[in-house]
Protein backbone atom coordinates (compact mmCIF):
# COMPACT_ATOMS: atom_id res chain seq x y z
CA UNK A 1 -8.52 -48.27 25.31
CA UNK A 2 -5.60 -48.11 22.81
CA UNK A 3 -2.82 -44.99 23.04
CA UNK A 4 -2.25 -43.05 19.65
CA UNK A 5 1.18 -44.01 20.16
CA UNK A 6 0.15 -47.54 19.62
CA UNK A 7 0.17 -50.11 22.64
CA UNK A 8 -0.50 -48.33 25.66
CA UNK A 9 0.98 -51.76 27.82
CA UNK A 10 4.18 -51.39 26.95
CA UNK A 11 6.70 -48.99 28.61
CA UNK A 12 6.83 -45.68 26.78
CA UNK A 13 11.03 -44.85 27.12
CA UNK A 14 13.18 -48.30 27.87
CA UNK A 15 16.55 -47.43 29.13
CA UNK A 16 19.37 -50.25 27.52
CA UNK A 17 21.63 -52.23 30.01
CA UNK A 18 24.66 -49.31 29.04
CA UNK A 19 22.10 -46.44 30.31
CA UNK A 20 21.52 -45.16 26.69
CA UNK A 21 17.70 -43.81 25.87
CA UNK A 22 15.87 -46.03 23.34
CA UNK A 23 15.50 -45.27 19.38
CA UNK A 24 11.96 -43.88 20.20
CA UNK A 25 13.05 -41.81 22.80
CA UNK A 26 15.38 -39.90 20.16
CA UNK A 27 12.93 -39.72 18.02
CA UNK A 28 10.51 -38.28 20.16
CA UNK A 29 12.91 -35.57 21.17
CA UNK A 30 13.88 -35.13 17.52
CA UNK A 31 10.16 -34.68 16.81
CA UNK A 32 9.28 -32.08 19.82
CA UNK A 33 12.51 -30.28 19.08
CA UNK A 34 11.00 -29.69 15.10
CA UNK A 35 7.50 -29.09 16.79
CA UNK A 36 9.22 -25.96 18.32
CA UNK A 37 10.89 -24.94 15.30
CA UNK A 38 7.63 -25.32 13.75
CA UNK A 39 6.12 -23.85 15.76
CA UNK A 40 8.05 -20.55 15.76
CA UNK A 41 8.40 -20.21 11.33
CA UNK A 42 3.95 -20.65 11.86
CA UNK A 43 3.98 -17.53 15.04
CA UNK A 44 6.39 -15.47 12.30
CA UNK A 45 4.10 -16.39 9.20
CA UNK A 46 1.04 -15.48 11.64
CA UNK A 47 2.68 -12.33 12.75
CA UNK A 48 3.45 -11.27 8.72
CA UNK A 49 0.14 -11.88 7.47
CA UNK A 50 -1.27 -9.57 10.23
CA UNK A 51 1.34 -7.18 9.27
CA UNK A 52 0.03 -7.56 5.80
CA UNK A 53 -3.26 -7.22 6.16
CA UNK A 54 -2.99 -4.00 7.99
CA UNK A 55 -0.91 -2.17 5.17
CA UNK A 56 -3.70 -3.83 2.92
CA UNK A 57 -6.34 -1.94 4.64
CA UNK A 58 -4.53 1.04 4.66
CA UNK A 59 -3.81 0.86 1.08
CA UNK A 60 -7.47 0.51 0.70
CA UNK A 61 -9.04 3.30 2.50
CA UNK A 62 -6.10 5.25 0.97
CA UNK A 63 -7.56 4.43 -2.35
CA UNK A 64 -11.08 5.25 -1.36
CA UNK A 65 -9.57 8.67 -0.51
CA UNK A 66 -8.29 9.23 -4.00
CA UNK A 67 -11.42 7.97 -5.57
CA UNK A 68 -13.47 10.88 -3.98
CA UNK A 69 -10.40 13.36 -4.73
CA UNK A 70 -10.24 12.58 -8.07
CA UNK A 71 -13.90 12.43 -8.58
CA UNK A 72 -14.58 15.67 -6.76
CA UNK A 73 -11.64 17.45 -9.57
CA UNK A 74 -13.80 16.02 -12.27
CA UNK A 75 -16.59 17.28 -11.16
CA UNK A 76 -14.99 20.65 -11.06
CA UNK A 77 -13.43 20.49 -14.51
CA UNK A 78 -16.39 19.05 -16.14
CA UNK A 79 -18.06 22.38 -14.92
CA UNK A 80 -15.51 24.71 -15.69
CA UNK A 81 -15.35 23.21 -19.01
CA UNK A 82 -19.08 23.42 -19.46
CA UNK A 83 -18.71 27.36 -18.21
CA UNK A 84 -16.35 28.26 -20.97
CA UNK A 85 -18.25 25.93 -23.59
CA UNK A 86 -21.00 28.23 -22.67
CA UNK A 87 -19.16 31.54 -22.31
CA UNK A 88 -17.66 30.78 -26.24
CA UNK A 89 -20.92 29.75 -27.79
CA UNK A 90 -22.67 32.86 -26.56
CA UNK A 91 -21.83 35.20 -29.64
CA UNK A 92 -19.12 37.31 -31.00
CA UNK A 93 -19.00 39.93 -28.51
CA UNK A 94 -17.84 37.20 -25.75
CA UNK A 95 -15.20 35.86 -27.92
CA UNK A 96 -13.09 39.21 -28.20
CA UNK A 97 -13.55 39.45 -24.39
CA UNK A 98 -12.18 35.74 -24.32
CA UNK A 99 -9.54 36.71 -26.96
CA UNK A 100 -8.25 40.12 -24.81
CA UNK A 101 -8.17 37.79 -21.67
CA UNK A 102 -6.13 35.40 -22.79
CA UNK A 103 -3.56 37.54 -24.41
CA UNK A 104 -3.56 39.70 -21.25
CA UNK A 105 -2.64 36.41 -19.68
CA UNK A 106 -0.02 35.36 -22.03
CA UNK A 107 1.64 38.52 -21.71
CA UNK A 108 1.58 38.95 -17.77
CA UNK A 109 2.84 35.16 -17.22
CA UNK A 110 5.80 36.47 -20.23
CA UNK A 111 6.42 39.41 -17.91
CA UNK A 112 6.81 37.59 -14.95
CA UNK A 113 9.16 34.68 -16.24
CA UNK A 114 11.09 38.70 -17.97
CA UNK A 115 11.32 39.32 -13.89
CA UNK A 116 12.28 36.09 -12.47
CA UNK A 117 14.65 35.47 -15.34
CA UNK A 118 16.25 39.00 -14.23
CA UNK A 119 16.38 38.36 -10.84
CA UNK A 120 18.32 35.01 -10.83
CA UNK A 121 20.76 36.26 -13.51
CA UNK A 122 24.26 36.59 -11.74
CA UNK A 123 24.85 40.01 -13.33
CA UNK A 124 20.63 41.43 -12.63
């Protein structure tokens, strides 16, 4: 049966008569020694694409939380717009209510910034 490494007969690491290690011994230690190095850049690419895909899925079910938030808010406008649709096409009576409300508005929100105004003035 024939070694990947070619022919299984023949000694693997061959010391020379000066006790050096063979070419193929270097290279074989040259090759494990970028194996390892290999090895760790894959266990650090491994452990960043986890990392990734868990801030994926919480970006994701983040989303799906602002898809229901911002549907439930157009649900509620869409009414409340529908509300004062109907509250402005009902006849003249409803739009001098309408009118007297939102003065009375305008005015209270003027009085307020009057107060605040006067209460953060240095000399108030």
């Amino acid at each position: 049966m024939a070694s990947f490494m070619g022919n299984s007969n023949r000694p693997r690491y061959s010391k020379l008569p000066n006790g050096n290690t063979t070419e193929e011994e270097t290279v074989d230690r040259q090759n494990l020694e970028r194996a390892g190095i290999l090895s760790e850049k894959v266990s650090r690419l491994k452990s960043l694409a986890l990392d990734i895909e868990g801030e994926t899925k919480g970006h994701n079910h983040l989303l799906d939380g602002l898809e229901d938030d911002f549907e439930g808010t157009t649900g509620l406008l869409s009414g409340s717009l529908n509300r004062v649709h109907a509250l402005l096409g009902t006849g003249r009576n409803n739009r001098r209510l309408m009118c007297y409300v939102s003065s009375f508005i305008i005015v209270f929100l003027l009085f307020i910034y009057f107060l605040m105004s006067k209460a953060t003035s240095p000399n108030g």
